[in-house]
C-alpha atoms as a PDB file:
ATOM      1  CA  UNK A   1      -7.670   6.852 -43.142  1.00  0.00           C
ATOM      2  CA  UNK A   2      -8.455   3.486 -41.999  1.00  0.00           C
ATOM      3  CA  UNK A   3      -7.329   4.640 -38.245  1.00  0.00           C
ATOM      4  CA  UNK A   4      -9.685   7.464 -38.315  1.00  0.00           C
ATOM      5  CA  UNK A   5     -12.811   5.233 -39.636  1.00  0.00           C
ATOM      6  CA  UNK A   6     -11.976   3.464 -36.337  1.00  0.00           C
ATOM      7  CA  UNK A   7     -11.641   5.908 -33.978  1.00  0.00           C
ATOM      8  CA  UNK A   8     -15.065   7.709 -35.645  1.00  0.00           C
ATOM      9  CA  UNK A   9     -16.583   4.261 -35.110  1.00  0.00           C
ATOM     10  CA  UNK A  10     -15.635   3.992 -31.402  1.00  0.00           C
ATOM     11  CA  UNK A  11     -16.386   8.122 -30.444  1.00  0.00           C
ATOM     12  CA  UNK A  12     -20.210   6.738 -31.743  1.00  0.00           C
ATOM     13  CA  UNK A  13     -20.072   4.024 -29.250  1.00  0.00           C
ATOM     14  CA  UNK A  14     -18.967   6.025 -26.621  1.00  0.00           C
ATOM     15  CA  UNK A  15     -21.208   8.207 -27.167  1.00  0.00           C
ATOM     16  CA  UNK A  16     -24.212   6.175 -27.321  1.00  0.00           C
ATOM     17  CA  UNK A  17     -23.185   4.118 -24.234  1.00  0.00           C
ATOM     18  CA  UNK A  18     -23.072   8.009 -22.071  1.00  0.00           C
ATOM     19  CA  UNK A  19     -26.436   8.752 -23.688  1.00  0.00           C
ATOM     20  CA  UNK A  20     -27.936   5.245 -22.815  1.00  0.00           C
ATOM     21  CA  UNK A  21     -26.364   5.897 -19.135  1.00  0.00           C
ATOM     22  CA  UNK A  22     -27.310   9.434 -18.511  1.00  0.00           C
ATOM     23  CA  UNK A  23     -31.017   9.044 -20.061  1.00  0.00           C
ATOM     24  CA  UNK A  24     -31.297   5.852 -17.036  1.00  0.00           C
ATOM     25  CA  UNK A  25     -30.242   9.078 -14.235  1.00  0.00           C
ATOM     26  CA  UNK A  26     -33.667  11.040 -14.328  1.00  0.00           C
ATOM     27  CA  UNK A  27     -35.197   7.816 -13.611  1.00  0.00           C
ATOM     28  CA  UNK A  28     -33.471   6.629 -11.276  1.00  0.00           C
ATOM     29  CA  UNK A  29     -33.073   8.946  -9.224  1.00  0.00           C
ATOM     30  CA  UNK A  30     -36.745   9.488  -8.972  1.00  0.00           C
ATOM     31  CA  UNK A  31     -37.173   5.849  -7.603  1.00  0.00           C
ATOM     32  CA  UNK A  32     -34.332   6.400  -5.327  1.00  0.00           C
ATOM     33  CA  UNK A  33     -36.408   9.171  -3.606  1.00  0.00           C
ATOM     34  CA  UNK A  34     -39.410   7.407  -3.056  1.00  0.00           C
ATOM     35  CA  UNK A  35     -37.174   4.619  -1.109  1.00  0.00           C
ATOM     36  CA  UNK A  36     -34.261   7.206   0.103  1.00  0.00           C
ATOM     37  CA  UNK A  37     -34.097  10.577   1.936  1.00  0.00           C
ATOM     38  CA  UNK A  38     -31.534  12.901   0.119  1.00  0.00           C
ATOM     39  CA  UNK A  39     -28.885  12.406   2.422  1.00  0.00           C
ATOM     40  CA  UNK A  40     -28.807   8.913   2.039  1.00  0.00           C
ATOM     41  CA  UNK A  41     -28.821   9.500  -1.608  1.00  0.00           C
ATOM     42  CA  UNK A  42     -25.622  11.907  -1.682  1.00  0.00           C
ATOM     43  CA  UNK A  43     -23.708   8.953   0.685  1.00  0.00           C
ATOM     44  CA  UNK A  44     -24.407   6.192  -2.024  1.00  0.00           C
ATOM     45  CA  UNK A  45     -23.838   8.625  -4.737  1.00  0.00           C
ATOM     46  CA  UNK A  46     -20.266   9.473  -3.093  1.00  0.00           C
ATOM     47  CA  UNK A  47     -19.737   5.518  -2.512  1.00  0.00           C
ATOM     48  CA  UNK A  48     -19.912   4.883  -5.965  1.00  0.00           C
ATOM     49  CA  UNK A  49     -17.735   7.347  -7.285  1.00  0.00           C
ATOM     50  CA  UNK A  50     -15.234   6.842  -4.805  1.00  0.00           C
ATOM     51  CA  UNK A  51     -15.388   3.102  -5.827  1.00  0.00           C
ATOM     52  CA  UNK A  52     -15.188   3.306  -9.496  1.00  0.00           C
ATOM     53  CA  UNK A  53     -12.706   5.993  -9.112  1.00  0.00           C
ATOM     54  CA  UNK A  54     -10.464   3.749  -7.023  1.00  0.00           C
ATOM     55  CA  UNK A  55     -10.967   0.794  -9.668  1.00  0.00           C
ATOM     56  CA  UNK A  56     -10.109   2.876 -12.332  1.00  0.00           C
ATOM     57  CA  UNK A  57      -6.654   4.040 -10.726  1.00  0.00           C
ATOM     58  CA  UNK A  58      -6.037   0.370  -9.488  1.00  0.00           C
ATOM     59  CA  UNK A  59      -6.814  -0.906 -12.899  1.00  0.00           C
ATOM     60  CA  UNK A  60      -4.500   2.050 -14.367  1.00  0.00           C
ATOM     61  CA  UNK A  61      -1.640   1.141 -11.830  1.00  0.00           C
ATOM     62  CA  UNK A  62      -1.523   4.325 -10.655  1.00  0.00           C
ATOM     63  CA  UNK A  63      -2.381   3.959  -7.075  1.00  0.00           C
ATOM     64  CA  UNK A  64       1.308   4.833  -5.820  1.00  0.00           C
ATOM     65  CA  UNK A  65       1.048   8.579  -7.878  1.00  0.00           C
ATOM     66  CA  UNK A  66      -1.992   8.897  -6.144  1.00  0.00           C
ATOM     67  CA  UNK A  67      -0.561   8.078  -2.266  1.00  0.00           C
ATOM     68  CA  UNK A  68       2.410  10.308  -3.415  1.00  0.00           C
ATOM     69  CA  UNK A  69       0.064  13.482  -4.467  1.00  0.00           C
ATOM     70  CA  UNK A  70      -1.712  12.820  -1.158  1.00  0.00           C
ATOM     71  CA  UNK A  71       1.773  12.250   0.734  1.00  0.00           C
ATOM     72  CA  UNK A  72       2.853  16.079  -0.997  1.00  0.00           C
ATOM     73  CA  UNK A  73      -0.122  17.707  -0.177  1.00  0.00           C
ATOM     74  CA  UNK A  74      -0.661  16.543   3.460  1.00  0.00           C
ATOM     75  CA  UNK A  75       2.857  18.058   3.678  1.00  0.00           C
ATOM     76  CA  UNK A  76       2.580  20.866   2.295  1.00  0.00           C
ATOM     77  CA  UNK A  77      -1.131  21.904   4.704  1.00  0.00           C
ATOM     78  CA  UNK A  78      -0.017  20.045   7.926  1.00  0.00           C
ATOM     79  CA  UNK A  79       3.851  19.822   8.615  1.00  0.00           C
END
């Protein structure tokens, strides 16, 4: 039961921590027109993703199941 407390405690914090992120999005992304044209917007959108993405399989250790997948699936398109 005590598990369960915890894990209700930290869903609330997740939660609150997307909410808090998402709500800052609208915003943002009206500045970032004023300053940006839209293509410029999409290439530092995709730069971010890619880099968190990539820090979260580093930090995961699963960067050589990712070169693997890729290895597979160049191989199974190109050779």
């Amino acid at each position: 039961m005590e598990n369960q407390v915890k894990n209700q405690k930290k869903a609330y914090i997740y939660a609150l921590i997307s909410v808090f992120l998402w709500s800052t999005v609208a915003s943002v992304f009206k500045i970032s027109l004023e300053t940006l044209s839209v293509s410029q917007l999409v290439l530092f959108a995709i730069l971010t993703s890619t880099i968190a993405l990539f820090t979260i399989v580093v930090a995961k250790n699963l960067l050589n199941d990712v070169i693997q997948h890729f290895k597979k699936i160049l191989n199974i398109y190109f050779f």
